[in-house]
C-alpha atoms as a PDB file:
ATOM      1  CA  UNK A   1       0.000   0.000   0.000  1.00  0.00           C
ATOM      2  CA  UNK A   2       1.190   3.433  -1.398  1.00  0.00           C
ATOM      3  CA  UNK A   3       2.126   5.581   2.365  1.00  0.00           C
ATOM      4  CA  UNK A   4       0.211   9.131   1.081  1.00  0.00           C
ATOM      5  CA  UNK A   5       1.844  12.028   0.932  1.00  0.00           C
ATOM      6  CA  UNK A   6       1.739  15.738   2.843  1.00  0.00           C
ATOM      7  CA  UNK A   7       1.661  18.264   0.528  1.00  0.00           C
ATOM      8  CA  UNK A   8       2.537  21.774   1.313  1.00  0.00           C
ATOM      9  CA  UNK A   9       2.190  25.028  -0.458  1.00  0.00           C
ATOM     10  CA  UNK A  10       4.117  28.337   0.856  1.00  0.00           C
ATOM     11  CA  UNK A  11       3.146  31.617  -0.270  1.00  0.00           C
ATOM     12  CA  UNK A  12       5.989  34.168   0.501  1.00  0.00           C
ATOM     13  CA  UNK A  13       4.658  37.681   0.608  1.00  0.00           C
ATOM     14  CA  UNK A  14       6.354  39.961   2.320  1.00  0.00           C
ATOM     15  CA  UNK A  15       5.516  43.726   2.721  1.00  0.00           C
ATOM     16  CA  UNK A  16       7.838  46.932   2.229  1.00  0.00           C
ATOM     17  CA  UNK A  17       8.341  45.987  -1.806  1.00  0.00           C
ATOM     18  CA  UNK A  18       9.707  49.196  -3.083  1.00  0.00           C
ATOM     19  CA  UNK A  19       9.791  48.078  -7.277  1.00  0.00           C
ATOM     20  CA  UNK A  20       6.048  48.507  -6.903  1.00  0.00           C
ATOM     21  CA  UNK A  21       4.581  49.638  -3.613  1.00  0.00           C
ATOM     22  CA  UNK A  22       2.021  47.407  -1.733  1.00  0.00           C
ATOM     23  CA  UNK A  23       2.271  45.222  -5.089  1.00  0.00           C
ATOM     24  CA  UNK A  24       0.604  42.003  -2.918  1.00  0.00           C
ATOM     25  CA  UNK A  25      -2.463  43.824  -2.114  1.00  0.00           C
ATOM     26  CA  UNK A  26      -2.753  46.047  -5.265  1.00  0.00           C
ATOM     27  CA  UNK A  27      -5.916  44.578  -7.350  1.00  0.00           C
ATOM     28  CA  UNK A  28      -5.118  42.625 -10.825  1.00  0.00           C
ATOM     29  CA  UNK A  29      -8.134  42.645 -12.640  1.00  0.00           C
ATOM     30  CA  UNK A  30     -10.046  42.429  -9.406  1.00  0.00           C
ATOM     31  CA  UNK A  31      -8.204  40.426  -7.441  1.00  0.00           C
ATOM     32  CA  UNK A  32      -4.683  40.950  -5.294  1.00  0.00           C
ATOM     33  CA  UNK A  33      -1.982  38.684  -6.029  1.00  0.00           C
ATOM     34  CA  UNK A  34      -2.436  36.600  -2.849  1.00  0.00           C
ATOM     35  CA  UNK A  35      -5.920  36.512  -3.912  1.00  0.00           C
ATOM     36  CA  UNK A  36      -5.354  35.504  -7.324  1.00  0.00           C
ATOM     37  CA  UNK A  37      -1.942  32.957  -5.558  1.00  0.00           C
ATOM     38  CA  UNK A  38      -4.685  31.371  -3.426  1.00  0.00           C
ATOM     39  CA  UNK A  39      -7.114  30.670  -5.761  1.00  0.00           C
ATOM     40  CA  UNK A  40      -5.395  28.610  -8.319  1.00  0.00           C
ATOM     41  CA  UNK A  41      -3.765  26.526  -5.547  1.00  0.00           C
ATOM     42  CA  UNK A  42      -6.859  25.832  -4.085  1.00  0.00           C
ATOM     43  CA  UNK A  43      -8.126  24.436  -7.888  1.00  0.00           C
ATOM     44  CA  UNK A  44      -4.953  22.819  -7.730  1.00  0.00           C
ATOM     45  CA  UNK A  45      -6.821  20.435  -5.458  1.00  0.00           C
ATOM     46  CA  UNK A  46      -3.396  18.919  -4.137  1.00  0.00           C
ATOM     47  CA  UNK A  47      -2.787  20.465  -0.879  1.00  0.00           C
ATOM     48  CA  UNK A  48      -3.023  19.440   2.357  1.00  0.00           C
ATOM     49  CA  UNK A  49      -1.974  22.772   4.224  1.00  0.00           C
ATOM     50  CA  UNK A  50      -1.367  26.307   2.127  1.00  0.00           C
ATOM     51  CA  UNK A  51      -0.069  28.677   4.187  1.00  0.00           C
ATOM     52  CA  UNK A  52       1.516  32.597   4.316  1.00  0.00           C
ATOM     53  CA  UNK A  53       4.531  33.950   5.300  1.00  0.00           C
ATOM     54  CA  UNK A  54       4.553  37.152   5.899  1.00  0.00           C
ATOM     55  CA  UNK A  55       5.494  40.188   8.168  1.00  0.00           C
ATOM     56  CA  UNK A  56       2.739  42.397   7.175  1.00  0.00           C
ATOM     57  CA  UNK A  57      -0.274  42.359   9.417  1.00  0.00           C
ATOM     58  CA  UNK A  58      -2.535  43.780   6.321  1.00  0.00           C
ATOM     59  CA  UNK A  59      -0.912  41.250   4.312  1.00  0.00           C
ATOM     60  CA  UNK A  60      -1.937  38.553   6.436  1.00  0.00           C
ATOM     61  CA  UNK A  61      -5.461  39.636   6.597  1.00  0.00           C
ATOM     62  CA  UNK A  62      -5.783  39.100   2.959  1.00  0.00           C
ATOM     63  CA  UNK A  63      -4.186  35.953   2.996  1.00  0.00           C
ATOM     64  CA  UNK A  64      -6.970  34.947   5.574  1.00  0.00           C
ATOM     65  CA  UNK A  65      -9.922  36.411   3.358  1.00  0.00           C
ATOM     66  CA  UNK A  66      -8.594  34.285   0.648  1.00  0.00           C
ATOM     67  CA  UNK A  67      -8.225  30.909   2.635  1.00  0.00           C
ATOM     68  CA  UNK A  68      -4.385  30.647   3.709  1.00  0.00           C
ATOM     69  CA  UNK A  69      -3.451  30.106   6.709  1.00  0.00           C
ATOM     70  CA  UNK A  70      -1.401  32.320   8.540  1.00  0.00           C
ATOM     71  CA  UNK A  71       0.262  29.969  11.000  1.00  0.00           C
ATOM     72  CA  UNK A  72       3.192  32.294  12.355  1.00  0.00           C
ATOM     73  CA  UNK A  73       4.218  35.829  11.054  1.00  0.00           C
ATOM     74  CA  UNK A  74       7.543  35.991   9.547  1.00  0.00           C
ATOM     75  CA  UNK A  75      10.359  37.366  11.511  1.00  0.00           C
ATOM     76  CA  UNK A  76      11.934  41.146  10.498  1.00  0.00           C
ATOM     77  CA  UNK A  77      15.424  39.407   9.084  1.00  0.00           C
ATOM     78  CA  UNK A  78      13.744  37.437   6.859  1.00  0.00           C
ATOM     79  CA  UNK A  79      11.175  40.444   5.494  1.00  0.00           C
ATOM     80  CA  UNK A  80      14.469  42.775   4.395  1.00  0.00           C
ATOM     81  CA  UNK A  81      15.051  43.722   0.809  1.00  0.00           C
ATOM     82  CA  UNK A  82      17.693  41.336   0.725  1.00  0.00           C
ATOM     83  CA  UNK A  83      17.017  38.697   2.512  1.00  0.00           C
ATOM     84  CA  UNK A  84      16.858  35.084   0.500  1.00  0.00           C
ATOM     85  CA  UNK A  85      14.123  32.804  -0.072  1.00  0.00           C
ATOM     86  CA  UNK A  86      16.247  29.845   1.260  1.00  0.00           C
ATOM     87  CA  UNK A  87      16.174  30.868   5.114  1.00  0.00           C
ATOM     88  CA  UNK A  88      12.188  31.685   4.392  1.00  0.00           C
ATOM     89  CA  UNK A  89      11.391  28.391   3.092  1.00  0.00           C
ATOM     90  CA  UNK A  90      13.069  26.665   6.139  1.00  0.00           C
ATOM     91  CA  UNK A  91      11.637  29.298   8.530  1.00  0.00           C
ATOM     92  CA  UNK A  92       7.937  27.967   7.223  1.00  0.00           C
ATOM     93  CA  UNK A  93       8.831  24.401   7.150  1.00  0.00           C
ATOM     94  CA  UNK A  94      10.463  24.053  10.774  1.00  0.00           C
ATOM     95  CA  UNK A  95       7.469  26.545  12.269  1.00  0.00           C
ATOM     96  CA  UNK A  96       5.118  23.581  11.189  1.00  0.00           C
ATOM     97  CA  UNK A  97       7.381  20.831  12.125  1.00  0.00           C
ATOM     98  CA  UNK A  98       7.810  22.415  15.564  1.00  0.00           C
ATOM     99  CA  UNK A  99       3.854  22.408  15.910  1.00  0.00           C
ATOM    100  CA  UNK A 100       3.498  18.814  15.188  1.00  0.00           C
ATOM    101  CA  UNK A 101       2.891  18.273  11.033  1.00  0.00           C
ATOM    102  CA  UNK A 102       5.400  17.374   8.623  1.00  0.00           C
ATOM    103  CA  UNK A 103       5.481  17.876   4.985  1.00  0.00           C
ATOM    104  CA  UNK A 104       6.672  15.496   2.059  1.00  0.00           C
ATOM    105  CA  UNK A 105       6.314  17.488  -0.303  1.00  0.00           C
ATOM    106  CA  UNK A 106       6.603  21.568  -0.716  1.00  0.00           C
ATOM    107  CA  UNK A 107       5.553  23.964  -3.322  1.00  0.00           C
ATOM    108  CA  UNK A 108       6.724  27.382  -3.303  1.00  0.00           C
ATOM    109  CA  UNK A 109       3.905  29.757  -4.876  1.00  0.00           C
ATOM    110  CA  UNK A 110       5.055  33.403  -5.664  1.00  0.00           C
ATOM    111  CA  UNK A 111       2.325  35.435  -6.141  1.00  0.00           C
ATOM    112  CA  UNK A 112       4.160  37.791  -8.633  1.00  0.00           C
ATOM    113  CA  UNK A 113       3.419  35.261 -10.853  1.00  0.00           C
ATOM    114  CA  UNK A 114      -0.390  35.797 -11.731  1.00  0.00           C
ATOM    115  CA  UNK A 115      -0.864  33.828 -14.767  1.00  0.00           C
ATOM    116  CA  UNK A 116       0.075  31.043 -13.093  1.00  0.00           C
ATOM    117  CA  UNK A 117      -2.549  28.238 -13.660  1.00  0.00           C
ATOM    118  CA  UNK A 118      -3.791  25.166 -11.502  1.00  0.00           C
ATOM    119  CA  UNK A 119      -2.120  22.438 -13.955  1.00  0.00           C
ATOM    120  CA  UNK A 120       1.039  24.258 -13.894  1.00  0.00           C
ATOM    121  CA  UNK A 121       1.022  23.093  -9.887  1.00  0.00           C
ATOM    122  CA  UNK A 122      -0.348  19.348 -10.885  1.00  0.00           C
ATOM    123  CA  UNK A 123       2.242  19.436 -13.964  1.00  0.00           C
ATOM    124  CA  UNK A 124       5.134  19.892 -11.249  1.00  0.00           C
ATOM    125  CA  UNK A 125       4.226  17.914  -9.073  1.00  0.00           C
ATOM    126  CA  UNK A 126       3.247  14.992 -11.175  1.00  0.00           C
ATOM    127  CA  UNK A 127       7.272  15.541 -12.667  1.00  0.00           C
ATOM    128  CA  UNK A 128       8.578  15.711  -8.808  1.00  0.00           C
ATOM    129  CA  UNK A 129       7.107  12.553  -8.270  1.00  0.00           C
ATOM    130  CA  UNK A 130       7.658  10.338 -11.600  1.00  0.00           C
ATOM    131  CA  UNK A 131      11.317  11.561 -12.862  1.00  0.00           C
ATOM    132  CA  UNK A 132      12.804  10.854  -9.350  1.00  0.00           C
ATOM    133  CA  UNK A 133      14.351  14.606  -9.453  1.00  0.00           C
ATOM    134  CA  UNK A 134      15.167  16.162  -6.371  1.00  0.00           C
ATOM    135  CA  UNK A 135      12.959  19.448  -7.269  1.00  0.00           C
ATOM    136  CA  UNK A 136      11.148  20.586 -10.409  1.00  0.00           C
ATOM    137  CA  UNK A 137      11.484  24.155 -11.535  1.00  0.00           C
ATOM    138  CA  UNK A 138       9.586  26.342 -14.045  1.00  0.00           C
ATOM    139  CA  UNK A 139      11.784  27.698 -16.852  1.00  0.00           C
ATOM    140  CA  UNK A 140      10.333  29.838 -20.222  1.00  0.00           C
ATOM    141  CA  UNK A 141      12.928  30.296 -23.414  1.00  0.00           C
ATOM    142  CA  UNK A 142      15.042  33.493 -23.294  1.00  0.00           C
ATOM    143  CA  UNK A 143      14.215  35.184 -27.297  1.00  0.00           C
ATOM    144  CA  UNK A 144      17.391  33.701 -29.122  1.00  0.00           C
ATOM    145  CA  UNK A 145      18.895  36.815 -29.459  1.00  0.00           C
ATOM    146  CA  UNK A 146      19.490  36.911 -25.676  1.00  0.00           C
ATOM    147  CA  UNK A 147      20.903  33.297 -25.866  1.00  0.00           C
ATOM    148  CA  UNK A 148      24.265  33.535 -24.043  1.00  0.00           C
ATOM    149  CA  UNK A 149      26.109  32.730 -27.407  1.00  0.00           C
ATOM    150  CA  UNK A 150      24.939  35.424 -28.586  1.00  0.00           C
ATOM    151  CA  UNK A 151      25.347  38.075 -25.896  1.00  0.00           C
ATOM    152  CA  UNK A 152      28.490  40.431 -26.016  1.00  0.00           C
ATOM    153  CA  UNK A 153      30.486  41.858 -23.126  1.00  0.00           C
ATOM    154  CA  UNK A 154      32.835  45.317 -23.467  1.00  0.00           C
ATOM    155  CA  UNK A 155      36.273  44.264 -22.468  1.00  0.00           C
ATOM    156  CA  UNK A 156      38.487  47.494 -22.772  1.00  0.00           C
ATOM    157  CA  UNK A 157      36.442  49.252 -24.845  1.00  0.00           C
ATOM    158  CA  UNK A 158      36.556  46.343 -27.460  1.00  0.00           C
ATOM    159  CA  UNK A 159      33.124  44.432 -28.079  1.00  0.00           C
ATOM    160  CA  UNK A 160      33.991  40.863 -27.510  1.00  0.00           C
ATOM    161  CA  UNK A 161      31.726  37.378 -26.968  1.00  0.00           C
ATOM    162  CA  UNK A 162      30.565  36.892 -23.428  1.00  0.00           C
ATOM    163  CA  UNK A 163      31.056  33.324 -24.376  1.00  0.00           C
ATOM    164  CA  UNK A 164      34.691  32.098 -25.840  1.00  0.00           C
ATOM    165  CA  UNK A 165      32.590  29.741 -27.608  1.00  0.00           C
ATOM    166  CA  UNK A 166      29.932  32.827 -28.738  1.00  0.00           C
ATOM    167  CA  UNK A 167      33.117  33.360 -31.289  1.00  0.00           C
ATOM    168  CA  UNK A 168      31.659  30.443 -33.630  1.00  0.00           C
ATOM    169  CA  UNK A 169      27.955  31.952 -33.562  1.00  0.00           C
ATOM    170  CA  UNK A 170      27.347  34.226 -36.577  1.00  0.00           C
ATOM    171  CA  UNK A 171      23.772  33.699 -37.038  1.00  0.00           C
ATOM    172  CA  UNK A 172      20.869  34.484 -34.124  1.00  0.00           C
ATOM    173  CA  UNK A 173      18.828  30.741 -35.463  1.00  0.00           C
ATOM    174  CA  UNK A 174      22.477  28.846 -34.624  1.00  0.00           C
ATOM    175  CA  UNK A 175      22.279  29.784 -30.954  1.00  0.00           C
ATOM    176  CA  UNK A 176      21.867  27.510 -28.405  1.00  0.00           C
ATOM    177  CA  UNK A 177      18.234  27.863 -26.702  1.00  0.00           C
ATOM    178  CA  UNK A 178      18.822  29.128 -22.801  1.00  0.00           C
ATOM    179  CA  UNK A 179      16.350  29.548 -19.992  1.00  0.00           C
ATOM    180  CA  UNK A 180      15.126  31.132 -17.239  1.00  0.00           C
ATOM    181  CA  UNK A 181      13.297  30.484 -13.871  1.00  0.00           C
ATOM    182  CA  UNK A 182      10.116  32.185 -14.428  1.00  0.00           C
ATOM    183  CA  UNK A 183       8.345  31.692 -10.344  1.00  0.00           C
ATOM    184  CA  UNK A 184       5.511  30.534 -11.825  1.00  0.00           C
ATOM    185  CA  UNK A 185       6.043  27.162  -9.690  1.00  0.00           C
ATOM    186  CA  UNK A 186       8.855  25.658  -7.534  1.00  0.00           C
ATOM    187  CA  UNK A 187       8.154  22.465  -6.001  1.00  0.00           C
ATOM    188  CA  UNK A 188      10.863  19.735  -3.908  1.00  0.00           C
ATOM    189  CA  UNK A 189      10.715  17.042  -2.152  1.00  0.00           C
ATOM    190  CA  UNK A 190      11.171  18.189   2.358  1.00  0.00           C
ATOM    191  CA  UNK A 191      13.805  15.875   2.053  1.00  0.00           C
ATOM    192  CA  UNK A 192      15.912  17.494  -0.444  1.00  0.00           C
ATOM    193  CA  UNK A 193      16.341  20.445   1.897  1.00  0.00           C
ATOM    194  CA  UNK A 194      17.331  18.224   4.506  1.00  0.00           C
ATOM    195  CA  UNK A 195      20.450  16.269   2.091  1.00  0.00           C
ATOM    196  CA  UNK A 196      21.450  19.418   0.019  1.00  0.00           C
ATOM    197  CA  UNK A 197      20.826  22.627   2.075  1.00  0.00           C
ATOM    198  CA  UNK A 198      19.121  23.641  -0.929  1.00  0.00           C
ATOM    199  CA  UNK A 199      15.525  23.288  -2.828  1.00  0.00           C
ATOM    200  CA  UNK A 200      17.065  22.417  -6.348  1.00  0.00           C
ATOM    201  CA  UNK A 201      19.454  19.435  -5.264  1.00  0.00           C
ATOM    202  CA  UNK A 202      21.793  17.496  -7.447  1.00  0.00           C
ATOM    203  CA  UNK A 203      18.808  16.242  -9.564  1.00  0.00           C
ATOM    204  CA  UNK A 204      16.867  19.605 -10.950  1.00  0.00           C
ATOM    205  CA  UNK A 205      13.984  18.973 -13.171  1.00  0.00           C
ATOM    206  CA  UNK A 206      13.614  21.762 -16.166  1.00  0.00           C
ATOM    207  CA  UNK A 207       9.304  22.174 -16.337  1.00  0.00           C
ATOM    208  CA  UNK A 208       9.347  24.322 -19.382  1.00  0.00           C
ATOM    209  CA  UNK A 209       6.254  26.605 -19.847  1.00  0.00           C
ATOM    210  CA  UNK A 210       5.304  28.959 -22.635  1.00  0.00           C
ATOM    211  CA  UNK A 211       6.720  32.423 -22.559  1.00  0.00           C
ATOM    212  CA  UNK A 212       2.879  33.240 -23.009  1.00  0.00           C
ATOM    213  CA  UNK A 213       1.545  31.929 -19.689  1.00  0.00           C
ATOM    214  CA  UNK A 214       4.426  33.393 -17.488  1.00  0.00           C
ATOM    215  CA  UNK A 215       5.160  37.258 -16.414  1.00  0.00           C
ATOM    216  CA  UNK A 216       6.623  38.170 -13.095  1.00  0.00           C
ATOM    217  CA  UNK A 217       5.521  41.287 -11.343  1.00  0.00           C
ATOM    218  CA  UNK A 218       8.353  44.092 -10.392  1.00  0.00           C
ATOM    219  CA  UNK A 219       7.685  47.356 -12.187  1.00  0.00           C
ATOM    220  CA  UNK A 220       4.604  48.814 -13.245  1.00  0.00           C
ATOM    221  CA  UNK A 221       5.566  47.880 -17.032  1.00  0.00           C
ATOM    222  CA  UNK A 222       5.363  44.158 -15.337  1.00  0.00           C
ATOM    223  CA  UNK A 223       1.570  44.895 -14.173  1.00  0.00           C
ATOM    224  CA  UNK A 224       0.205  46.125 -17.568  1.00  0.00           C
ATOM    225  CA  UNK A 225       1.749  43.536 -19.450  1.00  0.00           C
ATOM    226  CA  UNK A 226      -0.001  41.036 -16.547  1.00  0.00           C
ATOM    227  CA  UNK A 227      -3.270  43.074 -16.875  1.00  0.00           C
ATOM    228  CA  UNK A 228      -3.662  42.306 -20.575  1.00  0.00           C
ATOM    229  CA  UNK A 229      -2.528  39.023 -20.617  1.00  0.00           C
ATOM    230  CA  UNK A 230      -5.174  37.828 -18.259  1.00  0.00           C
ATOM    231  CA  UNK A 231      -7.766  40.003 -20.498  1.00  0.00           C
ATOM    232  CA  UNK A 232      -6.447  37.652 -22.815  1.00  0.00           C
ATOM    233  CA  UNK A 233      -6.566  34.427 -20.975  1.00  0.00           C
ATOM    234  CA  UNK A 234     -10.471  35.400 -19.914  1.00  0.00           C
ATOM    235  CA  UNK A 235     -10.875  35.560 -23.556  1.00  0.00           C
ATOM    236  CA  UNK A 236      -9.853  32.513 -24.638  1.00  0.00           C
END
């Protein structure tokens, strides 16, 4: 008989952002992001505890209204501009363990990343749990023209390859394709924090998603573009 799983899904949402003021609790197309965060984990239908970490005590009333739980507020050393999503991630983790309920498996749910869609979750974790990887990440396609091999650098005034190997590349369609981590979903195994000191591991599994179902939220340029993509998603 299969031993079931714990599923956990953290939502880090500290206050203070400066990019974009209060950008947590500002309303996308009628919803904030913890709002619109909450929602399509809950349709995830996965999870057996989603929870908030956050310093903000207006933060955590949102999180409330939208149906996270709010288990602990997150100390001031982990809320600094600065501070990295490693130590938050434990923080949440070990605040539950301490109280008695231990996750298998974690998902880390930004909510600057509101096109993010209730498959995308099922999608990871379905990967996390049939490649044997130690994490699965989200990734989109950089445009080929800001492949790596095709990137320059200024070394002494002289325009030069970033890459030695950018040298060979004359033509944009003979780069190699390059990605990034997009936020849209993170998602790792408890244990892997516990072997590595880290959420990726040795074992990383790339989940690539269209460049048209990801944005992440920083400037105000960020928000528009999010606006009219979901316009566009509602359409569809």
């Amino acid at each position: 008989m299969t031993q079931k799983l714990d599923f956990l899904g953290i939502v880090p949402a500290r206050g203070g952002s400066k990019g974009l003021p209060d950008k947590n609790l500002k309303l996308l197309a009628g919803h904030s992001l913890i709002a619109h965060t909450a929602d399509t984990a809950r349709q995830a239908e996965i999870f057996d505890r989603l929870i908030l970490s956050t310093d903000s005590n207006d933060i955590a009333t949102e999180g409330r209204r939208s149906g996270l739980e709010v288990p602990f507020m997150r100390p001031p050393h982990l809320a600094t501009d600065d501070a990295p999503m490693f130590p938050v991630i434990c923080h949440a983790i070990e605040a539950l363990e301490s109280a008695g309920w231990n996750p298998d498996i974690v998902v880390l749910l930004q909510p600057t990343s509101p096109l993010r869609q209730p498959g995308h979750i099922r999608t990871a974790v379905d990967l996390l749990q049939t490649t044997e990887a130690d994490a699965v990440v989200s990734v989109v396609e950089v445009p080929r023209h800001l492949s790596p091999d095709y990137l320059m650098r200024v070394e002494n005034n002289n325009l030069v390859p970033f890459l030695h190997e950018g040298e060979k590349v004359i033509r944009r369609q003979d780069t190699r394709p390059a990605y990034v981590r997009d936020g849209t979903v993170y998602a790792f195994w408890r244990k892997t924090i516990q072997r590595y000191s880290s959420i990726y591991g040795a074992h990383c599994h790339a989940y690539v998603i269209p460049a048209s179902a990801s944005v992440t939220i920083d400037t105000e340029s960020d928000w528009a573009q999010a606006e009219r993509m979901l316009q566009l998603q509602s359409r569809a």
